[in-house]
N, C-alpha and C. Protein backbone atom coordinates (compact mmCIF):
# COMPACT_ATOMS: atom_id res chain seq x y z
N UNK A 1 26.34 25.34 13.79
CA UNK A 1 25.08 24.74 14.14
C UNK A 1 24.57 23.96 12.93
N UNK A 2 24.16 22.76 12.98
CA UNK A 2 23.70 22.15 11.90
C UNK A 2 22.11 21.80 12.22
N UNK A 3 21.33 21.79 11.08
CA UNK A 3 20.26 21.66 11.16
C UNK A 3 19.62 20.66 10.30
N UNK A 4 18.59 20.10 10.84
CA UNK A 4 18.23 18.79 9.72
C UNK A 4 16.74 19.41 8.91
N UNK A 5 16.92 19.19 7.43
CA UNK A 5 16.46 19.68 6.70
C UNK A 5 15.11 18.44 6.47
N UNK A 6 13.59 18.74 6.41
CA UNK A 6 12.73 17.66 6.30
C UNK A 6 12.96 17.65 4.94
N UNK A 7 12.38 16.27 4.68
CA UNK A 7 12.40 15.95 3.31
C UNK A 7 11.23 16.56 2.17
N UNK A 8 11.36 16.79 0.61
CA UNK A 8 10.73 17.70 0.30
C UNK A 8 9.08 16.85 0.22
N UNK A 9 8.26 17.51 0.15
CA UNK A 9 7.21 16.99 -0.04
C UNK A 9 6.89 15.90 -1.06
N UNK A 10 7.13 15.76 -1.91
CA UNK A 10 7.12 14.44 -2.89
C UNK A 10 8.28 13.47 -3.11
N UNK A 11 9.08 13.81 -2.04
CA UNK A 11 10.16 12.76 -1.21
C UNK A 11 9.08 11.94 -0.65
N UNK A 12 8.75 12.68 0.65
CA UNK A 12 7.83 12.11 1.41
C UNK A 12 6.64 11.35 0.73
N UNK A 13 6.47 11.64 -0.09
CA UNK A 13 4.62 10.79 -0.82
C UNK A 13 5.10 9.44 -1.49
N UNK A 14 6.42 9.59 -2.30
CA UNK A 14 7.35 8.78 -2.77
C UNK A 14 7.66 7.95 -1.88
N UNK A 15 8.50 8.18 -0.18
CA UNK A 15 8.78 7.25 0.27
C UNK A 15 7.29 6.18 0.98
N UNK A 16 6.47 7.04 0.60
CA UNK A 16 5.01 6.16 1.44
C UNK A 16 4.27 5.17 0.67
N UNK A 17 4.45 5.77 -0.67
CA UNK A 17 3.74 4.70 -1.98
C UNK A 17 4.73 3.47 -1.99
N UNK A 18 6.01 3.52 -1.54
CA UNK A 18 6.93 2.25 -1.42
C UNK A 18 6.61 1.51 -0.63
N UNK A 19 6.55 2.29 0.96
CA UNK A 19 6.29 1.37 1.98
C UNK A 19 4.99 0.50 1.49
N UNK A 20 3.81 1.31 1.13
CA UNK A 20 2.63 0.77 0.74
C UNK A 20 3.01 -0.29 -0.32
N UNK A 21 3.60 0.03 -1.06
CA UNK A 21 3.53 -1.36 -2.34
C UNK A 21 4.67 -2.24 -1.71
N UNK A 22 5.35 -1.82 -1.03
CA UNK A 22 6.43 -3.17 0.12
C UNK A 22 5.58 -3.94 1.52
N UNK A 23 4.70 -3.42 1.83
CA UNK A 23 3.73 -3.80 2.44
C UNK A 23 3.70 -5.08 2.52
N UNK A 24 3.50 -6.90 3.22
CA UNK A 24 3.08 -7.56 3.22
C UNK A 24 1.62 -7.99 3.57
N UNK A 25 0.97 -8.77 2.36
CA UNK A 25 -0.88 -8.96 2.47
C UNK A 25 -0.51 -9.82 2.71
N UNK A 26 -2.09 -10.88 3.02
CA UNK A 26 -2.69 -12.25 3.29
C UNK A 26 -3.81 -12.01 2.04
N UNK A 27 -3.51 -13.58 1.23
CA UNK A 27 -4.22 -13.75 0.26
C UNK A 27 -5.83 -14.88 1.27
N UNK A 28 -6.49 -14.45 1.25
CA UNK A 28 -7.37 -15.23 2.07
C UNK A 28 -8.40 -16.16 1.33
N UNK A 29 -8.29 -17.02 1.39
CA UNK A 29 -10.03 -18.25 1.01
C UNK A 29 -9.94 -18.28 1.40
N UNK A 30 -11.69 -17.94 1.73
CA UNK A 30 -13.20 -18.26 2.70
C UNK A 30 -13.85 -19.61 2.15
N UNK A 31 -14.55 -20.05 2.78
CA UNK A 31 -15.41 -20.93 3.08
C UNK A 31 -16.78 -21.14 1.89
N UNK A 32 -16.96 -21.71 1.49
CA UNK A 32 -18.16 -21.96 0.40
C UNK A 32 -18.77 -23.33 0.64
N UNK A 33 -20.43 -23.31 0.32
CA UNK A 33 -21.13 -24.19 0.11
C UNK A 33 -21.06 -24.89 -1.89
N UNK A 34 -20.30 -24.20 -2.45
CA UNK A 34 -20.17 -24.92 -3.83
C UNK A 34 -18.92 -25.64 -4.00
N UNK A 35 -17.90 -25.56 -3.60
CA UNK A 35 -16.78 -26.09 -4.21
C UNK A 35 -16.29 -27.08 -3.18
N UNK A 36 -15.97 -28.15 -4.20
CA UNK A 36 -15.42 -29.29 -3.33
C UNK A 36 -13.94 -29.67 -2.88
N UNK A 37 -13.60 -29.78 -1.74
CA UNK A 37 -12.45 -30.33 -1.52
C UNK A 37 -11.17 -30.47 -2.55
N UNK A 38 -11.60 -31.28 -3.69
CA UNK A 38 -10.25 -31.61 -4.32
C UNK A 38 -10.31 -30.46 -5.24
N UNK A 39 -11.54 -30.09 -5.71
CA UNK A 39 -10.75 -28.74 -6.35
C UNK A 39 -10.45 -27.97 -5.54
N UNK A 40 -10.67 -27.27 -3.94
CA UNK A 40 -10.13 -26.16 -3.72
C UNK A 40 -8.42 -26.42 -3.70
N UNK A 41 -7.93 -27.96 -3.32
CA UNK A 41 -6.45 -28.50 -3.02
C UNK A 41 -6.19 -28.03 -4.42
N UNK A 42 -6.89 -28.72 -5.41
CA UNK A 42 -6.18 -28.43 -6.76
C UNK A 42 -5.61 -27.41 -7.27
N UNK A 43 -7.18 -26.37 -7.09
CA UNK A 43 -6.57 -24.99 -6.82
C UNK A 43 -5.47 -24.01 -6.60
N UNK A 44 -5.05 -24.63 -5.44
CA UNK A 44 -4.37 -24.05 -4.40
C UNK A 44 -2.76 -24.42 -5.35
N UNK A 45 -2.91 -25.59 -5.30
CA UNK A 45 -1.84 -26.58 -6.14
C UNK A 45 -1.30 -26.08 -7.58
N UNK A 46 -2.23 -25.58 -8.16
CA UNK A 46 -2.00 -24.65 -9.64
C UNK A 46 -1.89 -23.58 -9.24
N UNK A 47 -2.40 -22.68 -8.21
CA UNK A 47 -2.36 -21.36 -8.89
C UNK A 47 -1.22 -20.48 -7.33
N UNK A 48 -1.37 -21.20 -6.23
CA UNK A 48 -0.63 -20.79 -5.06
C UNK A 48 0.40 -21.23 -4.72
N UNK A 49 1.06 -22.58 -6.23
CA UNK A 49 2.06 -23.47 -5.84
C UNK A 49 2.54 -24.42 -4.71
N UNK A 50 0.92 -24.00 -3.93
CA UNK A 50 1.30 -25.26 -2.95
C UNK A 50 1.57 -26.65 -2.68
N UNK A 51 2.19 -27.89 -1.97
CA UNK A 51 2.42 -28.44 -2.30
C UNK A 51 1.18 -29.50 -1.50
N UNK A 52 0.52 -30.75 -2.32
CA UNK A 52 -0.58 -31.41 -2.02
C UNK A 52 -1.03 -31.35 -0.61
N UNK A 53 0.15 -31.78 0.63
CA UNK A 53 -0.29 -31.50 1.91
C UNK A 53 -0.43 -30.12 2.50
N UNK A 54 0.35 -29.60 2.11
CA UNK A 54 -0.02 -27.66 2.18
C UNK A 54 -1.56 -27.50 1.46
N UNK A 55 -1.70 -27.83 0.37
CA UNK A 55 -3.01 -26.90 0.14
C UNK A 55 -4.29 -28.15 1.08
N UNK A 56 -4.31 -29.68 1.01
CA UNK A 56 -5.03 -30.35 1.97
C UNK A 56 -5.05 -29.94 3.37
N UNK A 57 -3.96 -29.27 4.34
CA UNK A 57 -4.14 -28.70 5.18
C UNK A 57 -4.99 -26.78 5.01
N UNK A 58 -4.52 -26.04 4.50
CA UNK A 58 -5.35 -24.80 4.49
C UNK A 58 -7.21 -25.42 3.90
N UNK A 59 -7.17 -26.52 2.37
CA UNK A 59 -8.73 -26.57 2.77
C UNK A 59 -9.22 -27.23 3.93
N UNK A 60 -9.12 -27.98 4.99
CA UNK A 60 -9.37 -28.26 6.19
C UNK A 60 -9.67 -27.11 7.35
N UNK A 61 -8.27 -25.99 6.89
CA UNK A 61 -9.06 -25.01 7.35
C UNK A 61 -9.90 -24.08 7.10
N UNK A 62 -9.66 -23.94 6.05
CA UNK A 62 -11.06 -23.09 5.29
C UNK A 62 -12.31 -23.68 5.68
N UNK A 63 -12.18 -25.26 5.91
CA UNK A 63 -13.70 -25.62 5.92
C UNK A 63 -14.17 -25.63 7.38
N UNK A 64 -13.49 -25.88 8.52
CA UNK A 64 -13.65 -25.98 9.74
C UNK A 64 -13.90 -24.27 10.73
N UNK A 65 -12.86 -23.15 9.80
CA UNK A 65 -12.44 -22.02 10.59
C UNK A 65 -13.42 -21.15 9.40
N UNK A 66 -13.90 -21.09 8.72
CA UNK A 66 -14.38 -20.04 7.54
C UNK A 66 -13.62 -19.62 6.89
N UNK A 67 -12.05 -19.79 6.54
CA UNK A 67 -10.91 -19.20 6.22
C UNK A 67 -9.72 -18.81 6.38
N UNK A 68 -8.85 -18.99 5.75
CA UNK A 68 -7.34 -19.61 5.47
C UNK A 68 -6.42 -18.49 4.40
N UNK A 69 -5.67 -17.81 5.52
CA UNK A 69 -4.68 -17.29 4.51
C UNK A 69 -3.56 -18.16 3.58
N UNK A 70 -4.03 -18.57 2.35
CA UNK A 70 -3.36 -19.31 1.74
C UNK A 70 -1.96 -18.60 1.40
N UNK A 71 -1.42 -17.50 1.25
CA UNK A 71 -0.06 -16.94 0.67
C UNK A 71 -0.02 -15.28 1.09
N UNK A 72 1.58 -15.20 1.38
CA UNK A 72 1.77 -13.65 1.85
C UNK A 72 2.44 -12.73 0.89
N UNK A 73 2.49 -12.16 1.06
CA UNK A 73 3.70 -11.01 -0.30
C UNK A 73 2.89 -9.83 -0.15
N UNK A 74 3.26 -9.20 -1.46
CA UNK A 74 3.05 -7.82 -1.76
C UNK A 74 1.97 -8.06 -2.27
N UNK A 75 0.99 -6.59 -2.26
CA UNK A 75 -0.56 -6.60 -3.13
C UNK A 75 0.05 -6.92 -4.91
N UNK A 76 0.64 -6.54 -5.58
CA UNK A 76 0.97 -6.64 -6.37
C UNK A 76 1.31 -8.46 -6.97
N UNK A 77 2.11 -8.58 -6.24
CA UNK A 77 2.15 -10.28 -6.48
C UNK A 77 0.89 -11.21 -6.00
N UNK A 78 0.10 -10.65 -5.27
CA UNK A 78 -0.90 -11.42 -4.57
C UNK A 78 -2.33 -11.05 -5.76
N UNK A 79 -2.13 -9.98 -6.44
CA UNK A 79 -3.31 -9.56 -7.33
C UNK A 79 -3.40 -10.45 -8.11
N UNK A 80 -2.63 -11.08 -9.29
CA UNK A 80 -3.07 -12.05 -10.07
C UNK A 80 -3.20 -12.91 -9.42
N UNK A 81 -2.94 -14.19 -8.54
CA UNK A 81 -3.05 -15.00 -7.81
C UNK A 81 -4.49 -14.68 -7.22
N UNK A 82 -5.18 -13.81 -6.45
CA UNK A 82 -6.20 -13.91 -5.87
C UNK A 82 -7.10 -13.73 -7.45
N UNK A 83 -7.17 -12.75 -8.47
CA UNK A 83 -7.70 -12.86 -9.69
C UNK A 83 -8.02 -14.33 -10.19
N UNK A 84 -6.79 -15.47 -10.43
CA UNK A 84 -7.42 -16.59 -10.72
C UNK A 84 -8.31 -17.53 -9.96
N UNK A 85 -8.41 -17.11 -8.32
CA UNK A 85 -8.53 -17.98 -7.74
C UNK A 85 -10.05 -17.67 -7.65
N UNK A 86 -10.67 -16.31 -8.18
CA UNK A 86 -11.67 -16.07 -8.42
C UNK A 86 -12.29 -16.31 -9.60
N UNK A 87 -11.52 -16.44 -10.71
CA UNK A 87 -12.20 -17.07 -11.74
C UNK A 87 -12.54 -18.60 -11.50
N UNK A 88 -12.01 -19.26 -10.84
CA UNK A 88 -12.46 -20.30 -10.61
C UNK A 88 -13.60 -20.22 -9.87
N UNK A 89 -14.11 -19.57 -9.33
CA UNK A 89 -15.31 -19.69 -8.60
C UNK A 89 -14.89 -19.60 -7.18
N UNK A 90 -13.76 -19.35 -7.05
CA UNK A 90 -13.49 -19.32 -5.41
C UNK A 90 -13.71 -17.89 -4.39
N UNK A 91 -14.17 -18.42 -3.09
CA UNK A 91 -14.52 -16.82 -2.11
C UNK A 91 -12.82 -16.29 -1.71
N UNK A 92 -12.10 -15.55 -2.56
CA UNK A 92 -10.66 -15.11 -2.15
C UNK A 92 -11.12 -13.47 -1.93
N UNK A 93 -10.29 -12.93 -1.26
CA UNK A 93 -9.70 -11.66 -1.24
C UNK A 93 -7.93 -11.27 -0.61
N UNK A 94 -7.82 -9.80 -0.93
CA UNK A 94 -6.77 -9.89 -0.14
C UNK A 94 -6.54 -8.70 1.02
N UNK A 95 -6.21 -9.03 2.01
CA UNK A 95 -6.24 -8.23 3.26
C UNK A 95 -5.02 -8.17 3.76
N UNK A 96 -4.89 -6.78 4.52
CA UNK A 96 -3.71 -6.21 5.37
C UNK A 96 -3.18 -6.93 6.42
């Protein structure tokens, strides 16, 4: 008779903190009454590597929809990236 053995308890916590940090986010800009157009493209252009018509299309939507997931990945790669995009003065976060 064979029997399947669960995994030990900090197997299990171990394999969940992975899934969690393998996880894919949405880096999101929102919508603002301060910042203009060519800096949010510029923005986007320095710090999200997008390319001029990529970031001119997401600010179009940022400005029309309230907000635009500009980039996906892990929280980890998305943390500095949403960090600068807040020093600039921009409404970013990042969501599940």
């Amino acid at each position: 008779m064979n029997f399947i053995l669960s995994p030990d308890i900090s197997e299990k916590k171990l394999l969940e903190s992975k899934v969690k940090e393998d996880s894919i986010y949405a880096l999101i800009v929102y919508n603002d009454d301060v910042n203009t157009f060519d800096f949010v493209i510029d923005s986007l252009v320095k710090i999200c590597d997008h390319n001029t018509i990529q970031a001119e299309q997401c600010a179009y939507l940022i400005h029309f929809t309230g907000k635009c997931s500009v980039k996906n990945g892990t929280f980890k790669k998305l943390k500095s990236l949403c960090e600068a995009l807040l020093e600039r003065g921009l409404s970013a976060k990042i969501e599940k």
